[in-house]
C-alpha atoms as a PDB file:
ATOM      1  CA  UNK A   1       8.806  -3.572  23.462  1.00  0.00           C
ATOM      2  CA  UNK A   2       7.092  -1.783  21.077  1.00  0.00           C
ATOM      3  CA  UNK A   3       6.183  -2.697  16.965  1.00  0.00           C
ATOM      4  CA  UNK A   4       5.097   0.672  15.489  1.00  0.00           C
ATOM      5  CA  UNK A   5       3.025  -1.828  12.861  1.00  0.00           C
ATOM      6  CA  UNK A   6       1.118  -4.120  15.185  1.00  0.00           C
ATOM      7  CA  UNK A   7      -2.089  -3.331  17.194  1.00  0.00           C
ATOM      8  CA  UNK A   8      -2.238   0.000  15.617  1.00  0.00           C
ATOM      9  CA  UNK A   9      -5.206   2.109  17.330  1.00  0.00           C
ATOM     10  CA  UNK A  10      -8.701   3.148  15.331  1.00  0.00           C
ATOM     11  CA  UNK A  11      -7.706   7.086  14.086  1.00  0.00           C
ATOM     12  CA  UNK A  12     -10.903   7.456  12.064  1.00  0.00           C
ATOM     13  CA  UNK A  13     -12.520   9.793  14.604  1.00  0.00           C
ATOM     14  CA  UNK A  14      -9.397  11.503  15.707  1.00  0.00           C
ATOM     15  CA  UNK A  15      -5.483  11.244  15.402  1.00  0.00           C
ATOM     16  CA  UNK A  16      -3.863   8.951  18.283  1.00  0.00           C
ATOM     17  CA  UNK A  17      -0.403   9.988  19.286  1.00  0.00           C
ATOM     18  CA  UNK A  18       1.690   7.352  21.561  1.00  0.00           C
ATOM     19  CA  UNK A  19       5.015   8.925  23.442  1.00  0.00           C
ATOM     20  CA  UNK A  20       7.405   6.068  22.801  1.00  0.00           C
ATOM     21  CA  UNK A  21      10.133   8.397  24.890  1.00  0.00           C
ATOM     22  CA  UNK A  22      10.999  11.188  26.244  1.00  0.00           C
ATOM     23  CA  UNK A  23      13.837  12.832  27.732  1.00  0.00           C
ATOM     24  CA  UNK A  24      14.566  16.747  28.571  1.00  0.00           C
ATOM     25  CA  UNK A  25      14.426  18.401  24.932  1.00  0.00           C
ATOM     26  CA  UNK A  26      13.684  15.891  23.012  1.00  0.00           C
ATOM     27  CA  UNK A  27      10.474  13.893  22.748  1.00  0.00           C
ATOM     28  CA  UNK A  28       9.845  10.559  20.173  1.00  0.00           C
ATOM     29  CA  UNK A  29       6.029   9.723  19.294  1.00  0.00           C
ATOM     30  CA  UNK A  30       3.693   7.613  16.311  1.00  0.00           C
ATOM     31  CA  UNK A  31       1.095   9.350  15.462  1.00  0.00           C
ATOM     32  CA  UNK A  32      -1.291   7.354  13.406  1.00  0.00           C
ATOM     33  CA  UNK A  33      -3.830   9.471  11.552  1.00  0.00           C
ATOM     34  CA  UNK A  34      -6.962   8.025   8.600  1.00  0.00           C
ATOM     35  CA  UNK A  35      -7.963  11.159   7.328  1.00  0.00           C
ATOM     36  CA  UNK A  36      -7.559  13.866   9.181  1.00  0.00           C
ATOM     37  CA  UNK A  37      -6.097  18.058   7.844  1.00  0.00           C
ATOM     38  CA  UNK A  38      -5.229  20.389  10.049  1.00  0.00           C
ATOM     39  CA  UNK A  39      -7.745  23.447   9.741  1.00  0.00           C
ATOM     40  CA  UNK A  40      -6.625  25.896   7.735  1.00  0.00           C
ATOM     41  CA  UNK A  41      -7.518  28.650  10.489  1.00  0.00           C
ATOM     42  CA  UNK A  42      -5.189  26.742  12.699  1.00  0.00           C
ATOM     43  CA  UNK A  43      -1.926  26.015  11.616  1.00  0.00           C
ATOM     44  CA  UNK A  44       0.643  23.782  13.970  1.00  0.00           C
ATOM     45  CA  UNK A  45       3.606  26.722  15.224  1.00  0.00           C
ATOM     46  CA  UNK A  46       5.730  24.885  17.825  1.00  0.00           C
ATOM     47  CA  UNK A  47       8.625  26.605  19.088  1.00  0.00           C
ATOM     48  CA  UNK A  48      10.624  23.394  19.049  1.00  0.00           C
ATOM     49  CA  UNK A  49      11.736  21.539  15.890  1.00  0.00           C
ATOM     50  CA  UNK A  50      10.438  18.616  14.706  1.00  0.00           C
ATOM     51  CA  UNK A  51      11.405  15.786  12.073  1.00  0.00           C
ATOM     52  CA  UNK A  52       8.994  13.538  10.761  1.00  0.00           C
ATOM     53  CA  UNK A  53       9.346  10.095   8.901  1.00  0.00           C
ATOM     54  CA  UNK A  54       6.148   8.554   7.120  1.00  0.00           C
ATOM     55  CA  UNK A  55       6.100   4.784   7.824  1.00  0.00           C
ATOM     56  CA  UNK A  56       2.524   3.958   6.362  1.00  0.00           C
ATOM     57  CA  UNK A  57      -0.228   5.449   4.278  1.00  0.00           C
ATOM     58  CA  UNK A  58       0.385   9.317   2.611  1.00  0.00           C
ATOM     59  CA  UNK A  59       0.452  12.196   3.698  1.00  0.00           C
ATOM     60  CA  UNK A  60       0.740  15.930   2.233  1.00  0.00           C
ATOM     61  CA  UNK A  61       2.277  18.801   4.300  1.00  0.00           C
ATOM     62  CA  UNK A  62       2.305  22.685   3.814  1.00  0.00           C
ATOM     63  CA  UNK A  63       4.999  24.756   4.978  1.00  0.00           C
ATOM     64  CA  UNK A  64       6.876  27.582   3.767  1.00  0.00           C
ATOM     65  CA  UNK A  65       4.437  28.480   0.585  1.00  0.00           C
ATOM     66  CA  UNK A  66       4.835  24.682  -0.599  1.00  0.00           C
ATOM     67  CA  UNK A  67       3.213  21.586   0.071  1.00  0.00           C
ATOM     68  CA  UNK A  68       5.108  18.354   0.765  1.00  0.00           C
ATOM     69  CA  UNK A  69       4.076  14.896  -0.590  1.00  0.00           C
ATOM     70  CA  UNK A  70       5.227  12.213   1.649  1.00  0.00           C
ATOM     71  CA  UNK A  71       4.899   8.104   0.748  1.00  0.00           C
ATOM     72  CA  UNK A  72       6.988   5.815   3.277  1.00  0.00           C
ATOM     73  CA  UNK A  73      10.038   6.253   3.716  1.00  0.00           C
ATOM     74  CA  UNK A  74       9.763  10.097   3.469  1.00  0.00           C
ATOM     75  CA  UNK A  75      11.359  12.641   5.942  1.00  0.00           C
ATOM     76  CA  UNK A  76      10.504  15.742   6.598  1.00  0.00           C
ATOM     77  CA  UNK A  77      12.332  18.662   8.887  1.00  0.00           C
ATOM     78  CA  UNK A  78      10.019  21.451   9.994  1.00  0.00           C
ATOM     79  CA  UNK A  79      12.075  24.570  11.439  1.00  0.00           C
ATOM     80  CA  UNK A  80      10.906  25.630  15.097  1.00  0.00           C
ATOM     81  CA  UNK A  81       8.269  28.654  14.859  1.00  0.00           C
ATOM     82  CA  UNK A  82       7.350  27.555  11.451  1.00  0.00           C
ATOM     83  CA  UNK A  83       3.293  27.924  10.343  1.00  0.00           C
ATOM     84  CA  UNK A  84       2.301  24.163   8.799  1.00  0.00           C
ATOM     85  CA  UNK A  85      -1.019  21.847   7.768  1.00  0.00           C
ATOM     86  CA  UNK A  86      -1.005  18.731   7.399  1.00  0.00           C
ATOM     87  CA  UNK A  87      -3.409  18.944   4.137  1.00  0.00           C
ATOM     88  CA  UNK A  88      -4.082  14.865   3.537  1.00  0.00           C
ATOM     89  CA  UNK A  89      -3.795  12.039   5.258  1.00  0.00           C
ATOM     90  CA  UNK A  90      -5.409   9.072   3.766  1.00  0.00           C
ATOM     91  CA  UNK A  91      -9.088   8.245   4.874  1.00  0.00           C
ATOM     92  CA  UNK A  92      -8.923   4.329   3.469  1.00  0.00           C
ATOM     93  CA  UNK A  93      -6.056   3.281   5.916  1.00  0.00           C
ATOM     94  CA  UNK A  94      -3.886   4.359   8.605  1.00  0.00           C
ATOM     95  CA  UNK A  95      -1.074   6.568   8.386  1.00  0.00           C
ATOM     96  CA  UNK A  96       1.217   6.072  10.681  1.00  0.00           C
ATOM     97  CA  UNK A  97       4.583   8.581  11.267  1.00  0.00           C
ATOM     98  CA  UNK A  98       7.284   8.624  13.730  1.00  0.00           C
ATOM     99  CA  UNK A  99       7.902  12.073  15.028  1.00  0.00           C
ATOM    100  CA  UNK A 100      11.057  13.669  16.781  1.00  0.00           C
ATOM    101  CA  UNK A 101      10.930  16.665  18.868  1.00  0.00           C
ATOM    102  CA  UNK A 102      13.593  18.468  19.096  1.00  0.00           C
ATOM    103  CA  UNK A 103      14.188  20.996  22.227  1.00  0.00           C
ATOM    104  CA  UNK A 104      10.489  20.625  23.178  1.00  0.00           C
ATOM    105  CA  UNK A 105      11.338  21.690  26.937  1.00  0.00           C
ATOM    106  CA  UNK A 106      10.550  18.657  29.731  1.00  0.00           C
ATOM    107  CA  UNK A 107      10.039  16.655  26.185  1.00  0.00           C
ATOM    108  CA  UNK A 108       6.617  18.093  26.169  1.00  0.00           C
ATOM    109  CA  UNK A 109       5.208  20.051  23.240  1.00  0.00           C
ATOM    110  CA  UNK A 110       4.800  23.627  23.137  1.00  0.00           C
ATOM    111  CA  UNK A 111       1.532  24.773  23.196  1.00  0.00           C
ATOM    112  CA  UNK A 112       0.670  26.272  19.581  1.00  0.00           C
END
């Protein structure tokens, strides 16, 4: 058994993401991030969906020409072959976010 909360990894050098399960098409993972963007010369495209729930910390997202502020408890559904950033994830504490994907093939991501 897992608790998403407890013993939640250092991510101030680099995001940690932890496969909770996976099945054909459809893979579950927390990502815990503490201040880390995606670069703007390399947006996440994934040719899979994905829906994301922040648990902990904030977050900002851009997708579609808008950004997205998420606070926990916020969901967000990002169509397959869609460009996005994460622009800002708090540095002071851990952000943590459950993350479904949807029709990833083997439950594995597609490469972007």
């Amino acid at each position: 058994m897992l608790n998403l909360f407890r013993d939640l990894p250092d991510a101030s050098a680099a995001e940690v993401f932890t496969s909770l399960l996976e099945r054909p098409g459809c893979r579950i993972e927390r990502i815990v991030s503490q201040g880390q963007t995606t670069p703007a010369e390399a947006p996440w495209r994934q040719a899979h969906e994905e829906w994301v729930l922040l648990l902990k910390g904030a977050a900002r997202i851009a997708l579609e020409g808008r950004e997205v502020v998420l606070e926990p408890g916020s969901t967000l559904f990002i169509p397959a072959d869609t460009e996005h950033w994460v622009t800002y994830t708090d540095p002071a504490i851990a952000t943590v976010w459950l993350a479904i994907h949807l029709g990833a093939v083997d439950g594995a991501p597609a490469p972007t």
